[in-house]
C-alpha atoms as a PDB file:
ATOM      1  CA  UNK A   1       5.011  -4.953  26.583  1.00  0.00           C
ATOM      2  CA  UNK A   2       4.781  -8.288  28.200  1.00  0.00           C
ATOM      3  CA  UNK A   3       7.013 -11.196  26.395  1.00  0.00           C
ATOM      4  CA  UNK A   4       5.569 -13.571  24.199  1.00  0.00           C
ATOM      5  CA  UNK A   5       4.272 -17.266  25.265  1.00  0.00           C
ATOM      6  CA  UNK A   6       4.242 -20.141  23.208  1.00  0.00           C
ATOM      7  CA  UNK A   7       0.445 -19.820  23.858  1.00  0.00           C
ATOM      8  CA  UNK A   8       0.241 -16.811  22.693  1.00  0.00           C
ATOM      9  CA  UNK A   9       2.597 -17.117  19.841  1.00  0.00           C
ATOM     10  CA  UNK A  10       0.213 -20.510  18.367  1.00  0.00           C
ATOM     11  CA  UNK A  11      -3.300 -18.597  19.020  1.00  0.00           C
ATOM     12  CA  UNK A  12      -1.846 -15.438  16.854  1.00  0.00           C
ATOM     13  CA  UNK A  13       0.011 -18.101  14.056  1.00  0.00           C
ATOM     14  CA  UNK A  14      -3.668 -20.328  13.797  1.00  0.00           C
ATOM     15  CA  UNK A  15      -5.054 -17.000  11.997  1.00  0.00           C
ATOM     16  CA  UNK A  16      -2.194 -17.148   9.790  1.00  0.00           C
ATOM     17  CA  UNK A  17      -2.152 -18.617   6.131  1.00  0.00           C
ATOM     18  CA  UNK A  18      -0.181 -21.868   6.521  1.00  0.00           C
ATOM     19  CA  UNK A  19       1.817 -21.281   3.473  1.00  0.00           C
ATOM     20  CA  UNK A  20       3.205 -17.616   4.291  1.00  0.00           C
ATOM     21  CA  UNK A  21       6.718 -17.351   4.378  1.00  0.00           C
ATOM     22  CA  UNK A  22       8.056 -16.334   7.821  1.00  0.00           C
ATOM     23  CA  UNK A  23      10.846 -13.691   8.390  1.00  0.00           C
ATOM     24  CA  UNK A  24      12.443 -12.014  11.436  1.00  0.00           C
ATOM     25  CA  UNK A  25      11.577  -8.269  11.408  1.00  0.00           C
ATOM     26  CA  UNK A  26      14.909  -6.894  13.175  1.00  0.00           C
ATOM     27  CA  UNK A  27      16.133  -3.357  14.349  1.00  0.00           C
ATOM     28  CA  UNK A  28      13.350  -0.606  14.881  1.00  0.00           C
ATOM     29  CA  UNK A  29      16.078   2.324  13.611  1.00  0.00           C
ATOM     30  CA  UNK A  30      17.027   0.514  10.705  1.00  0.00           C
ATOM     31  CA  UNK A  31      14.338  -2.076   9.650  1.00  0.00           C
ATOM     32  CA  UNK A  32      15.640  -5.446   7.972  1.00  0.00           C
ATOM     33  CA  UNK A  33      13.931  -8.184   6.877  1.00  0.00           C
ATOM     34  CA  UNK A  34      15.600 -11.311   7.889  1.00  0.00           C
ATOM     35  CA  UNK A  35      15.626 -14.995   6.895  1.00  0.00           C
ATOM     36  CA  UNK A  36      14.057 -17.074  10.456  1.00  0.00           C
ATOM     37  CA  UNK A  37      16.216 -20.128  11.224  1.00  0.00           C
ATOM     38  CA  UNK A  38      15.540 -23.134  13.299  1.00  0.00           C
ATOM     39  CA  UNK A  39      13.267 -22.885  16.926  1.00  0.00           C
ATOM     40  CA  UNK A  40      15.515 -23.916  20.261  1.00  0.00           C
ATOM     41  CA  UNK A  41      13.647 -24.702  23.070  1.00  0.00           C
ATOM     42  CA  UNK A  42      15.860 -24.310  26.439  1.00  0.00           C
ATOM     43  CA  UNK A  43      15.586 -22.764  30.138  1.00  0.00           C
ATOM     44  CA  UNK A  44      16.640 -19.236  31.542  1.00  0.00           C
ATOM     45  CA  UNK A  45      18.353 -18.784  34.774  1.00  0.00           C
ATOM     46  CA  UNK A  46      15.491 -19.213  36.648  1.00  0.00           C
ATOM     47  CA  UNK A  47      14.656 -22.484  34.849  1.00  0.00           C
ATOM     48  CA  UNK A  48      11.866 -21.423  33.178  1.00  0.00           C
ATOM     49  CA  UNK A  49      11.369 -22.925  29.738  1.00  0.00           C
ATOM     50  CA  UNK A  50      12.354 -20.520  26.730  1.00  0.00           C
ATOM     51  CA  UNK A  51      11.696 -20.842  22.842  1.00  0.00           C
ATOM     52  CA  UNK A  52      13.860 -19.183  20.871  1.00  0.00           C
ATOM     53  CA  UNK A  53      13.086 -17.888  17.052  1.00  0.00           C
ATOM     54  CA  UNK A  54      16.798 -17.840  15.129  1.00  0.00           C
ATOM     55  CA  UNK A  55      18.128 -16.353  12.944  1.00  0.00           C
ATOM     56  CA  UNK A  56      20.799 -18.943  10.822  1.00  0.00           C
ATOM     57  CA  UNK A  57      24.271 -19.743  10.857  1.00  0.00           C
ATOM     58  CA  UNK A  58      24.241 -18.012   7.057  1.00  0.00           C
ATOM     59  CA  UNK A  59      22.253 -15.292   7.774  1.00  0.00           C
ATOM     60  CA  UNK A  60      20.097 -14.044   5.009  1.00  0.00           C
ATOM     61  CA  UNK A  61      19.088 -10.224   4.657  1.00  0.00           C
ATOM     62  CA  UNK A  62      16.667  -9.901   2.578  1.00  0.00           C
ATOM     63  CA  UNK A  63      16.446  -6.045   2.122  1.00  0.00           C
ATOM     64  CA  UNK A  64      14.348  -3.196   3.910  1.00  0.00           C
ATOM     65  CA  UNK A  65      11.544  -4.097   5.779  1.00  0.00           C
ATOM     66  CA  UNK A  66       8.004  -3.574   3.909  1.00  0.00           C
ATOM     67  CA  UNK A  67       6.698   0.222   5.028  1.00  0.00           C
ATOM     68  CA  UNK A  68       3.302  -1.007   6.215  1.00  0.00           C
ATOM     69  CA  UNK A  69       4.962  -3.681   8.561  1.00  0.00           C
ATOM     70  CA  UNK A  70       7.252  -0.920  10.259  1.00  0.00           C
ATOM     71  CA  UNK A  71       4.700   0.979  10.701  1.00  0.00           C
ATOM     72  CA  UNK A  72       2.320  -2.240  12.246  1.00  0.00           C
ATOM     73  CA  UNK A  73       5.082  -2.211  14.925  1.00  0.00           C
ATOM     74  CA  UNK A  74       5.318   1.148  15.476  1.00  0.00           C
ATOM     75  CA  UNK A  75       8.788   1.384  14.232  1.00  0.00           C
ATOM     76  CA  UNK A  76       8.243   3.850  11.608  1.00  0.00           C
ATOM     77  CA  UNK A  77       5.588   6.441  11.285  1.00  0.00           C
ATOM     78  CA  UNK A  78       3.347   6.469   8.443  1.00  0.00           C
ATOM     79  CA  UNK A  79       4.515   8.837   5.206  1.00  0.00           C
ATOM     80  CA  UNK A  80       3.455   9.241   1.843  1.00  0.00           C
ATOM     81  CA  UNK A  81       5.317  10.116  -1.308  1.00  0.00           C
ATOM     82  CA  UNK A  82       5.170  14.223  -1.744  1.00  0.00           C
ATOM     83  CA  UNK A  83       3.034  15.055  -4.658  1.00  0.00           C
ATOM     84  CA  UNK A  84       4.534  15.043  -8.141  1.00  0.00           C
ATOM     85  CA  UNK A  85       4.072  18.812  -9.734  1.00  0.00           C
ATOM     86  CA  UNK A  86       3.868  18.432 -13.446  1.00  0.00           C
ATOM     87  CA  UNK A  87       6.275  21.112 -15.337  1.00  0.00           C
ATOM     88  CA  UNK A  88       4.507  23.208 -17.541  1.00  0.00           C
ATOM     89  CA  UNK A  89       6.200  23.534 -21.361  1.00  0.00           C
ATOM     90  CA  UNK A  90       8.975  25.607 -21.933  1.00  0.00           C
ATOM     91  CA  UNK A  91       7.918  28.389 -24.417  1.00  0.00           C
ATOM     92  CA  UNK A  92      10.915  27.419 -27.016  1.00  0.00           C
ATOM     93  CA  UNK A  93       9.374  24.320 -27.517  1.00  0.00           C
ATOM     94  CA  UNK A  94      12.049  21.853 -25.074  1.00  0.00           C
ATOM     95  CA  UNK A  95      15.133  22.552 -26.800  1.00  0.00           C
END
């Protein structure tokens, strides 16, 4: 998968509501939501400009990651909840 541009990253956030709330989706084997921090801009190595999404100093998890977003990323594959067999009655009425 190629890495992410700036470019890139503003034509996929100008389809986005402007008032959604953004997290970090972190670790495919264990998915967490995340609280984003601050962006720092810097160079690589190579001097080639950088932006990098954080994560702050006190780090918020916010729980497990919603299902359908796991999923979206291919972290998870899809499941559903096995069907719920109703009991019948017991014969001596439940007591």
């Amino acid at each position: 998968m190629p890495e992410t541009t700036v470019g890139s990253l503003l034509d996929q956030l100008s389809a986005c509501d402007r008032d959604a709330f953004v997290q970090l989706a972190l670790n495919p084997d264990f998915p967490m939501a995340h609280r984003s921090g601050p962006l720092l801009a810097d160079r690589d190595e190579q001097g080639r400009p950088m932006l990098f999404l954080t994560e702050p100093e006190e780090a918020e998890q916010f729980g497990p990651l919603l299902p359908d977003v796991a999923v979206a990323l291919g972290w998870h594959a899809p499941t559903q909840a096995p069907p719920r067999w109703r009991r019948a009655a017991r014969p001596d009425g439940g007591q």
